[in-house]
Protein backbone atom coordinates (compact mmCIF):
# COMPACT_ATOMS: atom_id res chain seq x y z
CA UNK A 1 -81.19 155.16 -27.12
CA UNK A 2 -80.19 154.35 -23.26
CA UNK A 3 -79.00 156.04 -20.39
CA UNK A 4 -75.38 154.09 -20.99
CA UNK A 5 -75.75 154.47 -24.88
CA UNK A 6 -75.83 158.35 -24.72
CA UNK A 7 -73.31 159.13 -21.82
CA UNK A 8 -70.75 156.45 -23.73
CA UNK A 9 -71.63 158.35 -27.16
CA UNK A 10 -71.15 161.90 -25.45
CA UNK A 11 -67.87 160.96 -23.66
CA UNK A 12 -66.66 159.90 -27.52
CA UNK A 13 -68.25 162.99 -29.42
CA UNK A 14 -67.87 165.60 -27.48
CA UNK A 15 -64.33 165.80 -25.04
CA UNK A 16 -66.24 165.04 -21.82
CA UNK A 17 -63.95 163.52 -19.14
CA UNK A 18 -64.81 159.75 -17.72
CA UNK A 19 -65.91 160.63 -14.08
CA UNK A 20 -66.19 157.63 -12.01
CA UNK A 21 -69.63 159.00 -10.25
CA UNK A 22 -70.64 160.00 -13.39
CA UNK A 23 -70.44 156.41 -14.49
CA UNK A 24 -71.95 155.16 -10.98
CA UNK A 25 -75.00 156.89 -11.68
CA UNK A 26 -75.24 155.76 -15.06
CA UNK A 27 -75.58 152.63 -14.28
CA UNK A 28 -78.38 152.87 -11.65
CA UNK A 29 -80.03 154.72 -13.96
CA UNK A 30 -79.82 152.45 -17.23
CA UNK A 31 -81.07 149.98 -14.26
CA UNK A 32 -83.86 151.89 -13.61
CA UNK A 33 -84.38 152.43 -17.36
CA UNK A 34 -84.15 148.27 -17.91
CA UNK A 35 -86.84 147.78 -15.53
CA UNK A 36 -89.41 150.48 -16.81
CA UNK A 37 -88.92 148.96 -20.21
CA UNK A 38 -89.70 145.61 -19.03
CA UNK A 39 -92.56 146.30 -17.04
CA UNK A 40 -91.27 145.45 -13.67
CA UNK A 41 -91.61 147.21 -10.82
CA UNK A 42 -88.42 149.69 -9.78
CA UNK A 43 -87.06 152.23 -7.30
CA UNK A 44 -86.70 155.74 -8.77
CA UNK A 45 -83.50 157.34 -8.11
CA UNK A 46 -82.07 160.68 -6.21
CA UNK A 47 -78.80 161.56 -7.44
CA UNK A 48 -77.24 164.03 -5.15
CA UNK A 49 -73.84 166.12 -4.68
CA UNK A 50 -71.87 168.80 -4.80
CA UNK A 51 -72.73 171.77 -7.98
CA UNK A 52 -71.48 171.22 -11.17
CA UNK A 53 -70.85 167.28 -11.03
CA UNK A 54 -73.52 166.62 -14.19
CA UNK A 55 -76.66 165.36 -12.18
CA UNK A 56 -78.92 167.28 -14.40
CA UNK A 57 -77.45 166.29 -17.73
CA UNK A 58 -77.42 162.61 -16.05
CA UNK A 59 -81.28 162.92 -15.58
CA UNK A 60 -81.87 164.11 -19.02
CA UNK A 61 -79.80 161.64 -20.52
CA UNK A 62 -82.50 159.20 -19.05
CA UNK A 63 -85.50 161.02 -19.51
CA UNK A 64 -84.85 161.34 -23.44
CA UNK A 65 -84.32 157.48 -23.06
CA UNK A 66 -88.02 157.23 -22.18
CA UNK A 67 -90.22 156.02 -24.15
CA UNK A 68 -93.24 156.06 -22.43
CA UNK A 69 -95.05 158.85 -20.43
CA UNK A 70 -93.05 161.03 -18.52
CA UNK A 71 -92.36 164.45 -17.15
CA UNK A 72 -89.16 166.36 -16.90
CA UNK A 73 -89.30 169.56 -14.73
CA UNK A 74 -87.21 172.11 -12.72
CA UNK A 75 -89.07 171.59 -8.89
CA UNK A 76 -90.00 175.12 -8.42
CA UNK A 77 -91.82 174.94 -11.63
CA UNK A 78 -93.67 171.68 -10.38
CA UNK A 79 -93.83 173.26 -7.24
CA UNK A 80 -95.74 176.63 -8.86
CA UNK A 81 -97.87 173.69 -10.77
CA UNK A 82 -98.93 172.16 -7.78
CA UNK A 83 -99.97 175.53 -5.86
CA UNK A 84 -102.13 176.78 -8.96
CA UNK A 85 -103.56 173.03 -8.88
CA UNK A 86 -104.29 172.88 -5.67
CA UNK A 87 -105.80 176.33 -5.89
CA UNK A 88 -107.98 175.19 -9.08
CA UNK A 89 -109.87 172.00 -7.01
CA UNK A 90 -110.63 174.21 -3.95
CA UNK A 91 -113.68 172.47 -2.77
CA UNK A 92 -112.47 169.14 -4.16
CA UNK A 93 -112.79 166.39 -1.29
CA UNK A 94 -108.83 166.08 -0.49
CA UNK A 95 -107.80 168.03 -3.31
CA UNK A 96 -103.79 166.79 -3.13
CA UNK A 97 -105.32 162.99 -3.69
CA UNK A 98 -107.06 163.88 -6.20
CA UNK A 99 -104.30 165.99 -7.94
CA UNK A 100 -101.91 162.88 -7.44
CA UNK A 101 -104.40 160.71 -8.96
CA UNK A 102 -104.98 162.74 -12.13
CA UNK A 103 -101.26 163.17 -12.60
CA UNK A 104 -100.22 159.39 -11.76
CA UNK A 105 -103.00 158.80 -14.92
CA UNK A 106 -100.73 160.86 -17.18
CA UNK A 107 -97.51 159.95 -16.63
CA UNK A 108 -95.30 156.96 -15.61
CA UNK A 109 -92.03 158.78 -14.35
CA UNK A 110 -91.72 161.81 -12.99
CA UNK A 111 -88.05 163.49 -13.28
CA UNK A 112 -87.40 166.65 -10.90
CA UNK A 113 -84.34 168.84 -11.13
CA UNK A 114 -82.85 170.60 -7.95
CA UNK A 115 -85.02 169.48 -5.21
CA UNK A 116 -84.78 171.96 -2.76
CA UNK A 117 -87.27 173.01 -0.16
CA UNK A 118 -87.38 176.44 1.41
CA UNK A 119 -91.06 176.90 2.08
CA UNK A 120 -93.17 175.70 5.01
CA UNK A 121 -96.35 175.48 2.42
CA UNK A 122 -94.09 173.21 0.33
CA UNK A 123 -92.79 170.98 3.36
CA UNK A 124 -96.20 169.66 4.24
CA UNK A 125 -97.30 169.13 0.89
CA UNK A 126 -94.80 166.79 -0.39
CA UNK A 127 -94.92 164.52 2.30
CA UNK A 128 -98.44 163.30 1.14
CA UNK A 129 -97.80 164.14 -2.52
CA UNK A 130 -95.01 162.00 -2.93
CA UNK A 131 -96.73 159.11 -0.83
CA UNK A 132 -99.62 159.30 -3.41
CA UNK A 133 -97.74 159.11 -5.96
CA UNK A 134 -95.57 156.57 -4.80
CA UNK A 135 -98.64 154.14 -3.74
CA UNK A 136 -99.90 155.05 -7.53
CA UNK A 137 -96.58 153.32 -9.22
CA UNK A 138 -95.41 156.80 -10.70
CA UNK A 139 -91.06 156.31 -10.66
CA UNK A 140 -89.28 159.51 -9.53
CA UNK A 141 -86.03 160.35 -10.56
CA UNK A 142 -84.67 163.83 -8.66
CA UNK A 143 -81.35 165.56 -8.25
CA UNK A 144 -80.03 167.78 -5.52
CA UNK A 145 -77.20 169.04 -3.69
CA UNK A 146 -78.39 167.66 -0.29
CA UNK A 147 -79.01 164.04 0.36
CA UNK A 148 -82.51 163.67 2.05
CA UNK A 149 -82.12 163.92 5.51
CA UNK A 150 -80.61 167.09 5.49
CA UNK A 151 -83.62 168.76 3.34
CA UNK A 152 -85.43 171.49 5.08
CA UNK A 153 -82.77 171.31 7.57
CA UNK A 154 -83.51 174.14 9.64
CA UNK A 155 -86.90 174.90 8.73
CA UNK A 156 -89.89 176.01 10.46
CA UNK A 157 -92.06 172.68 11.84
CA UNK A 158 -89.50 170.96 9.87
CA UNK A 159 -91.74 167.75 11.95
CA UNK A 160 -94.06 168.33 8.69
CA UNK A 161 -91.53 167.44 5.89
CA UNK A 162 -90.38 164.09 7.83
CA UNK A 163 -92.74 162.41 6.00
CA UNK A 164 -91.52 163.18 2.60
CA UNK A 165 -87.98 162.10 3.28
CA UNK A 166 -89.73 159.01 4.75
CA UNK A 167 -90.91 158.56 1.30
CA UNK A 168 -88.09 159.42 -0.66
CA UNK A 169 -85.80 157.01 1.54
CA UNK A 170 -88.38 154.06 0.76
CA UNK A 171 -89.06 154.63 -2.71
CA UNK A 172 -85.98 155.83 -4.48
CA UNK A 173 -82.46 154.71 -4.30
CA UNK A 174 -80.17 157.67 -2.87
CA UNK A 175 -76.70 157.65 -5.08
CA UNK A 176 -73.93 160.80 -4.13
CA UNK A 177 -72.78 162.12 -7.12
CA UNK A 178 -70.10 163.47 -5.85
CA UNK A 179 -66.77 163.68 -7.92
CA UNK A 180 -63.77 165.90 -7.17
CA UNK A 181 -64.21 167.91 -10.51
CA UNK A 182 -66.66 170.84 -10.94
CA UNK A 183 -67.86 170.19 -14.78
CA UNK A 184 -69.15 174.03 -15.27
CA UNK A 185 -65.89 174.69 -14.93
CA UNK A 186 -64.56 173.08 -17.64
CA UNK A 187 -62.36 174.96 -19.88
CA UNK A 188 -63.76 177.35 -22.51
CA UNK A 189 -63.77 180.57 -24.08
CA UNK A 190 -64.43 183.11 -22.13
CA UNK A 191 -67.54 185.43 -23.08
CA UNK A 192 -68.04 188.21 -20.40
CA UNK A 193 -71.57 188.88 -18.93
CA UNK A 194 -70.36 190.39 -15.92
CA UNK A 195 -69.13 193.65 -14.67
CA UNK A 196 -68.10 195.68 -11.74
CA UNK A 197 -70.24 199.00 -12.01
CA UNK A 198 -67.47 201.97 -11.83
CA UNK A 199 -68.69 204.94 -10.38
CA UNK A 200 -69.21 207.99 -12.46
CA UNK A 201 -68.32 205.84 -15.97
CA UNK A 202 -71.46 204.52 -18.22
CA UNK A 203 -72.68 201.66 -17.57
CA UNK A 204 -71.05 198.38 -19.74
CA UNK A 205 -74.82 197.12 -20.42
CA UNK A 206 -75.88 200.71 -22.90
CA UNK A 207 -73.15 198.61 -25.22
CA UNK A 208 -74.76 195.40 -24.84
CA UNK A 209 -78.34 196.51 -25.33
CA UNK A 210 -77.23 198.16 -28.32
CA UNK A 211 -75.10 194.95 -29.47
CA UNK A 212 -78.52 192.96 -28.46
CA UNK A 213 -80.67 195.56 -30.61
CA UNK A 214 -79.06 197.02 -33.17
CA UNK A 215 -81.92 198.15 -35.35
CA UNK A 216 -84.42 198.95 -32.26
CA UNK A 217 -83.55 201.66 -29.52
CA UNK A 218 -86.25 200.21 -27.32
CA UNK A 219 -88.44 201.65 -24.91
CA UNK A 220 -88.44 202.77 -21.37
CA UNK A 221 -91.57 202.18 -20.80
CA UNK A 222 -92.44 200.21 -17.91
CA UNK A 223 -93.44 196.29 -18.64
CA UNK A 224 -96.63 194.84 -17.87
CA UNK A 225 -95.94 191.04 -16.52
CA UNK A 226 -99.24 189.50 -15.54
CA UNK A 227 -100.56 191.68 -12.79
CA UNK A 228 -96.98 193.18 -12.35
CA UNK A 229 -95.76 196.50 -13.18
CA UNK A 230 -91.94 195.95 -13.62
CA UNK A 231 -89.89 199.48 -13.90
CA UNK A 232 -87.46 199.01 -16.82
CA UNK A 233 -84.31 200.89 -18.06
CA UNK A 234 -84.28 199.72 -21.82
CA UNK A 235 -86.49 197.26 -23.58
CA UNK A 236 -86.89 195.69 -26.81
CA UNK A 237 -88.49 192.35 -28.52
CA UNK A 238 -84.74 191.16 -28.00
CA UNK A 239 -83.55 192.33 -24.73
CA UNK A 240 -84.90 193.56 -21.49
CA UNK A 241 -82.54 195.80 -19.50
CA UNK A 242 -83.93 196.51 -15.72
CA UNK A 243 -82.17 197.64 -11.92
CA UNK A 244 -81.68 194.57 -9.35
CA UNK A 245 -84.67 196.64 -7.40
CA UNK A 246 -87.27 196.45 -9.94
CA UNK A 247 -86.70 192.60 -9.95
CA UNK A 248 -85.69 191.15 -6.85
CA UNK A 249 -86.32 193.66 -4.56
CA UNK A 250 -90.50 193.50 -5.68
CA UNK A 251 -92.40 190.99 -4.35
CA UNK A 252 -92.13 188.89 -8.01
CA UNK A 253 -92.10 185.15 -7.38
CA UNK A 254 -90.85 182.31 -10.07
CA UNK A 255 -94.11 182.38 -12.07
CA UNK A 256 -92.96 185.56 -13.00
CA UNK A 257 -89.68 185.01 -14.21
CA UNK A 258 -90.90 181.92 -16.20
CA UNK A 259 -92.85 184.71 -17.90
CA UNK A 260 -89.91 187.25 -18.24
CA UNK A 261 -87.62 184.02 -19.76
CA UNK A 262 -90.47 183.52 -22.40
CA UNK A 263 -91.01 187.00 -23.77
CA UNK A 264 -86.73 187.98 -23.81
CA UNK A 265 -83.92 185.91 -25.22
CA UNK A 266 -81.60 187.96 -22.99
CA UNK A 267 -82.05 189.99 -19.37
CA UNK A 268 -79.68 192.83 -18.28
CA UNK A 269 -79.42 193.76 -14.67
CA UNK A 270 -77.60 196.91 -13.36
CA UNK A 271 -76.96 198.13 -9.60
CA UNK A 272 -76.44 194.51 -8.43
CA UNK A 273 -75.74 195.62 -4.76
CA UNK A 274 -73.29 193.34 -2.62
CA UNK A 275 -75.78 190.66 -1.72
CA UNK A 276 -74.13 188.86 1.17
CA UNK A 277 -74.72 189.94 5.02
CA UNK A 278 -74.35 189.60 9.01
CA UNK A 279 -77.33 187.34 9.65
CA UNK A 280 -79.43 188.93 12.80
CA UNK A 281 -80.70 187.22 15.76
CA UNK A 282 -82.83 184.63 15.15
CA UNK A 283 -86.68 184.85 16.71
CA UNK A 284 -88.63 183.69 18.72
CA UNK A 285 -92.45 183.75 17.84
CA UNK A 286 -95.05 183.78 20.33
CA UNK A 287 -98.51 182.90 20.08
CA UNK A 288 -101.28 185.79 20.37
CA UNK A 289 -101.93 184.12 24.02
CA UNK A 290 -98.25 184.23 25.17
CA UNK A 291 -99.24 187.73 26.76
CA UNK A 292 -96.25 188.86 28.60
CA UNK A 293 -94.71 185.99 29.86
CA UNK A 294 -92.39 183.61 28.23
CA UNK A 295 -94.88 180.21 26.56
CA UNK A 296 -92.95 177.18 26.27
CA UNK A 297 -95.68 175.58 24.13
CA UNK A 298 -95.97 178.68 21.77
CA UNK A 299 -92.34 179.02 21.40
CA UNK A 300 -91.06 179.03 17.56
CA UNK A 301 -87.66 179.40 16.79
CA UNK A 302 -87.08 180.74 13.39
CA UNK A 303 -84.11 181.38 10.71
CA UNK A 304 -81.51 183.52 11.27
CA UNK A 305 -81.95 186.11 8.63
CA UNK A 306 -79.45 188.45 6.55
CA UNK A 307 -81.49 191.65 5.30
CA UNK A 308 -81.50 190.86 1.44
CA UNK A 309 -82.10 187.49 1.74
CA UNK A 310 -85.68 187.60 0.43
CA UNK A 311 -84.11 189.43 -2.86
CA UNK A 312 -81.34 186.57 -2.82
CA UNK A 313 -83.58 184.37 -3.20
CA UNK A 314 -85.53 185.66 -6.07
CA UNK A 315 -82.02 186.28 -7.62
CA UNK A 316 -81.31 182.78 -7.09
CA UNK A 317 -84.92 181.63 -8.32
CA UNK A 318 -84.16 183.91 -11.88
CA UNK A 319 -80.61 183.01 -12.64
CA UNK A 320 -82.22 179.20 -12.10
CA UNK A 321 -84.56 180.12 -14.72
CA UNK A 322 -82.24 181.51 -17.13
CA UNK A 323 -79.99 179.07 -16.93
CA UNK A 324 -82.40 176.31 -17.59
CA UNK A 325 -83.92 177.61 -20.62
CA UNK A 326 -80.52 179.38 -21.80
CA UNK A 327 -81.73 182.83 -21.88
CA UNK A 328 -78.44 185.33 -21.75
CA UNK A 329 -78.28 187.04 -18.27
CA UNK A 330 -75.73 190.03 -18.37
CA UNK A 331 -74.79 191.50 -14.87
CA UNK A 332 -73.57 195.07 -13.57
CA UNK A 333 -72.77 194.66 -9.99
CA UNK A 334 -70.78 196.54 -7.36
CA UNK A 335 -68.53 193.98 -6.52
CA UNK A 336 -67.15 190.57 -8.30
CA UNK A 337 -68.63 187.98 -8.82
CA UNK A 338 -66.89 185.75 -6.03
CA UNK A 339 -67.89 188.34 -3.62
CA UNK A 340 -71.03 188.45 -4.56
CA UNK A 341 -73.02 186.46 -1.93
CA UNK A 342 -70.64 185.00 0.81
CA UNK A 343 -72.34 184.68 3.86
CA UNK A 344 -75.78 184.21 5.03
CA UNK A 345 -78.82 182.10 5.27
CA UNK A 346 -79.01 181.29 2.11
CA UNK A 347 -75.11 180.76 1.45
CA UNK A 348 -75.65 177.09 0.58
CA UNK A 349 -77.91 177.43 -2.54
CA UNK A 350 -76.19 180.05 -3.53
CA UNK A 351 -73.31 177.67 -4.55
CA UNK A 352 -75.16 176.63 -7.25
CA UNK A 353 -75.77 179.82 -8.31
CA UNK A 354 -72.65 180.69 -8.39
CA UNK A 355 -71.36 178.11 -10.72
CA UNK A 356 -74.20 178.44 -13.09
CA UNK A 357 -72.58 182.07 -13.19
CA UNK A 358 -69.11 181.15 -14.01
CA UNK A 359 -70.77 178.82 -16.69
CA UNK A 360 -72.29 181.49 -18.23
CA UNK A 361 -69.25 183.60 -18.49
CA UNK A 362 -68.38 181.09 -21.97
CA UNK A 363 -68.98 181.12 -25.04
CA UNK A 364 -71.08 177.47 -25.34
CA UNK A 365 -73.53 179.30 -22.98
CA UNK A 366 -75.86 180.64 -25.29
């Protein structure tokens, strides 16, 4: 199997339409794939565009090509990795070396999927992660829907994450993926996992939990995750049924819905509010020693902000988490789902949510 031989095989077996960027990438990437085999040194590849143009079933195509040690993972989960990592050699004499070290022992190529930073604490580690790994020979294959330069945009000290797209410029070739079709959108039957909430009628997901668990009626019982104490509505081996509050509105972070995805096959949510939002007044922040008076030195600007915007992104961070490992995610909300989230800071990422939404509203989602 190769890169070309699977993408040729799956445009002939199963209806997918030729896509010119589709086929660009291919090609870099059964280049990459020639030179691995062969032993030679190679670039790594970031594959970036638009949502929905088939970067991530690009990568995989290539990393099930692989035949030698490799490791294919969603960023925030490498990024959760590297934090508990990090946490585990406290007291180790440059602790990121050595972490880069250890993993450039184990594996060859590393593949990420959606590269996206957000976090200060993950700005300044990359830069020297990716260096290290880089000067160790490990090949890195990524997708996103930003090209490099424009990661971290806005962020705070965004100074500290130069250094990383240094890297990535350097040491992987950066290919758009960018073709005028959406392939989420695809047609297909339609499967509904989304409602409006109407006031004063039962909610649509009693029917589904009961579809979901016929022969259990569950318990309301609150669910132990971890150290978390998540409040619950309905929950059985098969299904977990809880409010948008008692998931994204808690301080839960993606280690926590890896957890969730591995215990239920499929997650209800009711009292989805309207997410979106006026963002306020950005800040500035002032040193302890700025006193009264205006410091230039201590002078931070920071994000604008909308008010939900730390429960979007949690949202975001479990819808990425269902999707991935195709765990059924059935939604009660108060508006549609195009209305959902349509302004704010985090209005960008949220694209991709979105179309992993309307993906999941068909029947091959499951």
């Amino acid at each position: 199997m190769t890169p070309e031989s699977l993408y040729h095989k799956a445009l002939a077996e199963r209806g997918y339409v030729p896509d010119a960027a589709q086929a660009a990438a291919v090609a870099a990437l059964q280049a990459c794939f020639d030179s691995l085999l062969q032993g030679q040194p190679t670039q790594g590849l970031y594959l970036w565009g638009p949502v929905g143009r088939g970067k991530t079933w690009l990568m995989d195509l290539f990393h099930r090509s692989l035949e030698l040690p490799a490791r294919r993972q969603h960023f925030h989960h490498f990024m959760a990795w590297v934090h508990q990592r990090l946490f585990q050699l406290n007291g180790t004499a440059d602790p990121l070396a050595a972490l880069a070290r250890a993993l450039a022992e184990e594996i060859r190529v590393l593949c990420f999927d959606e590269l996206f930073v957000s976090d200060i604490g993950d700005a300044i580690i990359l830069g020297r992660l990716f260096q290290v790994l880089f000067d160790h020979g490990v090949v890195i294959v990524a997708t996103s829907n930003q090209p490099p330069d424009q990661l971290y945009r806005d962020g705070f000290n965004r100074e500290r994450f130069l250094p990383a797209i240094a890297a990535i410029e350097q040491h992987m070739r950066v290919l758009a993926v960018a073709g005028e079709q959406d392939h989420r959108l695809r047609p297909g039957v339609q499967q509904q996992r989304y409602w409006v909430d109407k006031p004063g009628w039962p909610s649509a997901l009693e029917a589904v939990f009961q579809q979901l668990s016929p022969n259990d009626p569950g318990s309301d019982q609150p669910l132990q995750l971890g150290s978390r104490r998540i409040g619950v509505l309905r929950r059985s081996t098969h299904a977990i049924w809880c409010r948008f509050a008692d998931l994204c509105e808690q301080p839960l972070a993606a280690m926590d819905f890896m957890a969730l995805c591995d215990r239920f096959p499929a997650i209800l949510i009711s009292a989805i509010p309207a997410l979106g939002g006026v963002q306020q007044a950005g800040r500035i922040a002032r040193g302890t020693e700025d006193g009264a008076a205006r410091v230039e030195a201590g002078d931070r600007q920071l994000p604008t902000l909308a008010p939900k915007d730390d429960s979007v992104r949690r949202f975001i961070a479990l819808v990425d988490e269902c999707y991935d490992r195709r765990v059924l995610l059935y939604l009660e909300a108060e508006v549609p789902l195009e209305a959902l989230y349509t302004q704010g800071y985090l209005a960008f990422p949220y694209q991709r949510t979105l179309s992993r939404l309307r993906e999941m509203q068909l029947q091959r989602f499951a």
